[in-house]
N, C-alpha and C. Protein backbone atom coordinates (compact mmCIF):
# COMPACT_ATOMS: atom_id res chain seq x y z
N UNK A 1 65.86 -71.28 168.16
CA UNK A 1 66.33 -71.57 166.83
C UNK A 1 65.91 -70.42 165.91
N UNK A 2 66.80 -69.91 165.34
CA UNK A 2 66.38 -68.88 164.31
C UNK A 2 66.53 -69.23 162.77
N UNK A 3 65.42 -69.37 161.96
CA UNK A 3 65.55 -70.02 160.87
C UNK A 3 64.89 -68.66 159.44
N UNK A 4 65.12 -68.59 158.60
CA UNK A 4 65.12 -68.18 157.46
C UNK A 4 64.43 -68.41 156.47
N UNK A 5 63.61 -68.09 156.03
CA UNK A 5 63.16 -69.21 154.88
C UNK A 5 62.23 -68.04 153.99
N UNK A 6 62.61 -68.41 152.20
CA UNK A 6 62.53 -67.57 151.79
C UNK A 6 61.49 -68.18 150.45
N UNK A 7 59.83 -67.58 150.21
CA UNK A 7 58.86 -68.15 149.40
C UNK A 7 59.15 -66.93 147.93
N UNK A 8 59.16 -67.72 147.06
CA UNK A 8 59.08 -67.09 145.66
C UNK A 8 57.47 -68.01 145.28
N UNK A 9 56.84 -66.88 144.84
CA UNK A 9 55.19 -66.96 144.26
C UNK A 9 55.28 -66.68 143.11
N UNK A 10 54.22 -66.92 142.06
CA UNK A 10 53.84 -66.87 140.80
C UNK A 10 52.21 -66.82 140.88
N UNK A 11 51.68 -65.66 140.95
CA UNK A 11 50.07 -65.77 140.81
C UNK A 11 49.82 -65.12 139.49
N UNK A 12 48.87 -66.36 139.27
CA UNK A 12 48.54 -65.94 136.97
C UNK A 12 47.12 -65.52 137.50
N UNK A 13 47.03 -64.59 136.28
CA UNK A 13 45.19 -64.66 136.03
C UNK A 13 45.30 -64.60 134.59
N UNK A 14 44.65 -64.90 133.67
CA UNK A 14 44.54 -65.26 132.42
C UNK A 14 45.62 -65.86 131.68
N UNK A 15 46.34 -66.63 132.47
CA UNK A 15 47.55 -67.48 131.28
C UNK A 15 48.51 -66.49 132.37
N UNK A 16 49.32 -65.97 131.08
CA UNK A 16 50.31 -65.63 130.92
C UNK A 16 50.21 -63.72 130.77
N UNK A 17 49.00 -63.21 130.56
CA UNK A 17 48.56 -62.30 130.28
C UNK A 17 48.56 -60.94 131.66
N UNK A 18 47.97 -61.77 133.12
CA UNK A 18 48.34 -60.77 134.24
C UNK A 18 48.89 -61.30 134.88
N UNK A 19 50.34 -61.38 135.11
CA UNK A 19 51.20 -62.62 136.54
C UNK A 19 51.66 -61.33 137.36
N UNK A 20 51.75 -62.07 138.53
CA UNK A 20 51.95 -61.06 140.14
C UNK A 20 53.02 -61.76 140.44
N UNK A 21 54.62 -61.71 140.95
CA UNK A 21 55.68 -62.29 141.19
C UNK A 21 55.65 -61.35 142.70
N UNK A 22 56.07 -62.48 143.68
CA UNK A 22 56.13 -62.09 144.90
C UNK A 22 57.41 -62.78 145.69
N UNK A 23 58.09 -61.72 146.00
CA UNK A 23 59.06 -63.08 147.31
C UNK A 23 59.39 -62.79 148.39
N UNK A 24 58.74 -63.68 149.33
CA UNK A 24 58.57 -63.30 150.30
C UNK A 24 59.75 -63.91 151.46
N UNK A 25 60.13 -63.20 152.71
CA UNK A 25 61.14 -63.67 153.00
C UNK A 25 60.87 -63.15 154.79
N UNK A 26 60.56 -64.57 155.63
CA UNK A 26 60.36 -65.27 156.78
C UNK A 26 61.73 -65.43 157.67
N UNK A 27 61.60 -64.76 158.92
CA UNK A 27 62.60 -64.91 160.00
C UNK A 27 61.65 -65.15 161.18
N UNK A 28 62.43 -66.31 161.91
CA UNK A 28 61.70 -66.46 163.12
C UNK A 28 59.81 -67.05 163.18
N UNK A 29 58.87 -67.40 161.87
CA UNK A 29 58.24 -67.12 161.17
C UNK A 29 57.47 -66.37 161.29
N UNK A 30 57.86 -64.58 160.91
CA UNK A 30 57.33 -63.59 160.95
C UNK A 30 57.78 -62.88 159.23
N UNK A 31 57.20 -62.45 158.70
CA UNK A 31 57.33 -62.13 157.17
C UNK A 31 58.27 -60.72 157.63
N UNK A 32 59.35 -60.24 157.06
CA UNK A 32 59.82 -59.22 157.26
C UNK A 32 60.12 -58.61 156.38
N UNK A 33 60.44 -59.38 154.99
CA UNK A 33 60.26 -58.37 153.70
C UNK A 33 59.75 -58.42 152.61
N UNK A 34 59.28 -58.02 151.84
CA UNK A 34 58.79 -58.42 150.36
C UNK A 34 58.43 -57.90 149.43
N UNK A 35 59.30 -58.69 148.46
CA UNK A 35 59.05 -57.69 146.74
C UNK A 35 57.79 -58.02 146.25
N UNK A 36 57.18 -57.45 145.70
CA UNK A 36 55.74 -57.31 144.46
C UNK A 36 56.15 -56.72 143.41
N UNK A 37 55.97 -57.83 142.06
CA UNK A 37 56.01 -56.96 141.37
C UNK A 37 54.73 -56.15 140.76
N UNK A 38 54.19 -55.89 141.10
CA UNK A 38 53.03 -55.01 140.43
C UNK A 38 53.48 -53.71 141.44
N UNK A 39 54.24 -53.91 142.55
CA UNK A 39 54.60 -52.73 143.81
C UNK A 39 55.85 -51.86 142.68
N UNK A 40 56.66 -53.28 141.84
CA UNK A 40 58.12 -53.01 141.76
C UNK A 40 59.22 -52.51 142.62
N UNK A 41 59.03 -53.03 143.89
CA UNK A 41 60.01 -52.78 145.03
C UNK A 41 59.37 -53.35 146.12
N UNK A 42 60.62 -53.02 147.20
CA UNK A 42 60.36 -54.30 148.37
C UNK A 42 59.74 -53.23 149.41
N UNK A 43 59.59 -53.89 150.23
CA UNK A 43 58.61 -53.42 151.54
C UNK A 43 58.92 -54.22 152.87
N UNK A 44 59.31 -53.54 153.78
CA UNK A 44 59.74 -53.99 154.86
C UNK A 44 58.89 -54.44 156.02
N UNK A 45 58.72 -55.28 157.16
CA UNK A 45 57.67 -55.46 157.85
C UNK A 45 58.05 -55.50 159.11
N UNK A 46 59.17 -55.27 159.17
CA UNK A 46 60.18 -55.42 160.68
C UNK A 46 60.88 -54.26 160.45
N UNK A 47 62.04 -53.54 161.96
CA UNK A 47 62.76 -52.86 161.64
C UNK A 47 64.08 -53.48 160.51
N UNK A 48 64.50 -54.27 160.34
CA UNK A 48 65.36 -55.38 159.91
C UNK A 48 64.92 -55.02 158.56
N UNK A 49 63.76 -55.86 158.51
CA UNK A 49 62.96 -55.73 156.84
C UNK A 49 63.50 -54.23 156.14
N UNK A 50 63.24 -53.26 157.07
CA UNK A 50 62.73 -51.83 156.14
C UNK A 50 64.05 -51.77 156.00
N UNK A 51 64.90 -51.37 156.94
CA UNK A 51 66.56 -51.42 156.32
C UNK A 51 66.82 -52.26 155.50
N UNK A 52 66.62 -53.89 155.17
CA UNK A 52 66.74 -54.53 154.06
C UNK A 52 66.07 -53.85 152.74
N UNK A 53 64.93 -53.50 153.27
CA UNK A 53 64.59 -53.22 151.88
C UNK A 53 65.22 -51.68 150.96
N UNK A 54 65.46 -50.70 151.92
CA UNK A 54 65.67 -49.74 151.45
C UNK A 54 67.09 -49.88 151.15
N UNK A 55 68.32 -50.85 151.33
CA UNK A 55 69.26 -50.96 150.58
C UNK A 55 68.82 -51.46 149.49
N UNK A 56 68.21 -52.53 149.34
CA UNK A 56 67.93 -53.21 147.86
C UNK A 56 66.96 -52.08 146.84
N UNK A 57 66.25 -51.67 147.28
CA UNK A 57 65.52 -50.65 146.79
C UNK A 57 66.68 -49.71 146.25
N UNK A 58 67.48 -49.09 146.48
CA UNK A 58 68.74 -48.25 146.24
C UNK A 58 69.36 -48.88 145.29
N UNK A 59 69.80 -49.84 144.96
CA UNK A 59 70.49 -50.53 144.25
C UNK A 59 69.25 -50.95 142.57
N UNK A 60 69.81 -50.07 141.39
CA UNK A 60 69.04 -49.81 141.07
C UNK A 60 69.55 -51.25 139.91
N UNK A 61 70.89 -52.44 139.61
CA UNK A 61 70.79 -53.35 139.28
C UNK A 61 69.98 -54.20 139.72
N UNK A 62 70.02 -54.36 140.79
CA UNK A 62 69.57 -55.70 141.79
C UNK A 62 67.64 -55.28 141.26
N UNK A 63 67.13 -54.05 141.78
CA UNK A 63 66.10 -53.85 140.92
C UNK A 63 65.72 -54.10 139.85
N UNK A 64 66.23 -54.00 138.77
CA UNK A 64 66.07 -54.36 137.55
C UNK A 64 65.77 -55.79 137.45
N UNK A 65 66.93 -57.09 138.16
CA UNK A 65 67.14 -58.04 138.11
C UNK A 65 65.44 -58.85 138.84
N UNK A 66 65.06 -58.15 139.30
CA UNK A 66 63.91 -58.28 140.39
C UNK A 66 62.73 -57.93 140.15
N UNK A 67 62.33 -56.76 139.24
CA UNK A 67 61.43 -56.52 138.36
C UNK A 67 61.47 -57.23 137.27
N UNK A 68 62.19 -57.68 136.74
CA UNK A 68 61.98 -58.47 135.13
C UNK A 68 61.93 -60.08 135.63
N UNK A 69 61.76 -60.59 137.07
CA UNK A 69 61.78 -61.86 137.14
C UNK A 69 60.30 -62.24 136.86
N UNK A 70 59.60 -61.59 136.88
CA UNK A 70 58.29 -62.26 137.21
C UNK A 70 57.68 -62.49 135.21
N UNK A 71 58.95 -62.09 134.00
CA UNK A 71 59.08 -62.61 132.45
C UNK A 71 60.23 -64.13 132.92
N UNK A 72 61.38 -63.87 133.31
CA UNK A 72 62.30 -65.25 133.07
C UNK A 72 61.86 -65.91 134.40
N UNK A 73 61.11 -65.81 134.94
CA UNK A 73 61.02 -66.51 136.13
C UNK A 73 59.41 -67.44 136.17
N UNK A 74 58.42 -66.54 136.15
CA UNK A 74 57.04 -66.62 136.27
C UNK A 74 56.50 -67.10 134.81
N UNK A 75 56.40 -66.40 133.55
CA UNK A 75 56.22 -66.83 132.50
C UNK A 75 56.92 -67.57 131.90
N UNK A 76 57.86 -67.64 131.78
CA UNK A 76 58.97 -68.61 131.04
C UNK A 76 59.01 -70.12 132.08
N UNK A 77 58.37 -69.92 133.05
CA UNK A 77 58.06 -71.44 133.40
C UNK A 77 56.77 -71.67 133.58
N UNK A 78 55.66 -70.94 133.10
CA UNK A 78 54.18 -71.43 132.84
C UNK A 78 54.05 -72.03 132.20
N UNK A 79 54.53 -72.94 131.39
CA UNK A 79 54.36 -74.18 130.66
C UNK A 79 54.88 -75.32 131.52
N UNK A 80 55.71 -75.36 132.46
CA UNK A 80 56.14 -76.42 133.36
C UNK A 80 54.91 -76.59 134.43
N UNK A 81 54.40 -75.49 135.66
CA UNK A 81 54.13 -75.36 136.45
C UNK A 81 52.48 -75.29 136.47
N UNK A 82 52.13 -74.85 134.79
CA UNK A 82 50.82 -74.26 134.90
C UNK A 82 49.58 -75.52 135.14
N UNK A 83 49.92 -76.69 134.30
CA UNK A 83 49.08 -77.54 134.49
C UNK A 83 48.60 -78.11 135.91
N UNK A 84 49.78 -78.27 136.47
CA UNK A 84 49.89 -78.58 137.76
C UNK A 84 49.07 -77.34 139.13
N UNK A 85 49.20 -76.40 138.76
CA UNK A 85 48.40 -75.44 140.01
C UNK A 85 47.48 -74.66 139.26
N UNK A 86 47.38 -74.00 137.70
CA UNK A 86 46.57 -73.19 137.21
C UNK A 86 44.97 -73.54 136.86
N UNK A 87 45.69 -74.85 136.06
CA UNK A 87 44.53 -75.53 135.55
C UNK A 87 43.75 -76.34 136.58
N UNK A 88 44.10 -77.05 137.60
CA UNK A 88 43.89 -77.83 138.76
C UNK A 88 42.81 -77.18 138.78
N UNK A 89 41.63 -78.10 138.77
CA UNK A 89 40.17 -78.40 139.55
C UNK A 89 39.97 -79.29 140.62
């Protein structure tokens, strides 16, 4: 069975002040590619991965769209999400 499966992260440290947006993306469950944004581009971990990534990497919309997620994506839902995993003791 070959399955897919693809993790979007949000790691805060002070609020809203340092967030790390990550997405990570699982074949077979072996990690084969993944964006950081503090990297601002993807990184490949398979042969598969690195060719994935270096098209998306090239594509300098899809970049943009991918670097600015971790404002409409990560911060703009830290008021939904934060109580629930940030604050958690």
């Amino acid at each position: 069975v070959f399955q897919l499966m693809v993790k979007h992260e949000c790691h805060f440290v002070n609020g809203t002040e340092k967030v790390r947006y990550l997405e990570r993306q699982f074949y077979n469950r072996m990690e084969h590619v993944r964006f950081d944004s503090d990297l601002g581009r993807y990184e490949g971990f398979t042969p598969h991965g690195e060719c994935n990534a270096r098209q998306w990497n090239s594509n300098p919309d899809w970049m943009e769209n991918k670097r600015t997620s971790v404002d409409w994506l990560c911060r703009h839902n830290y008021r939904v999400y934060g109580p629930f995993s940030v604050e958690r003791k």
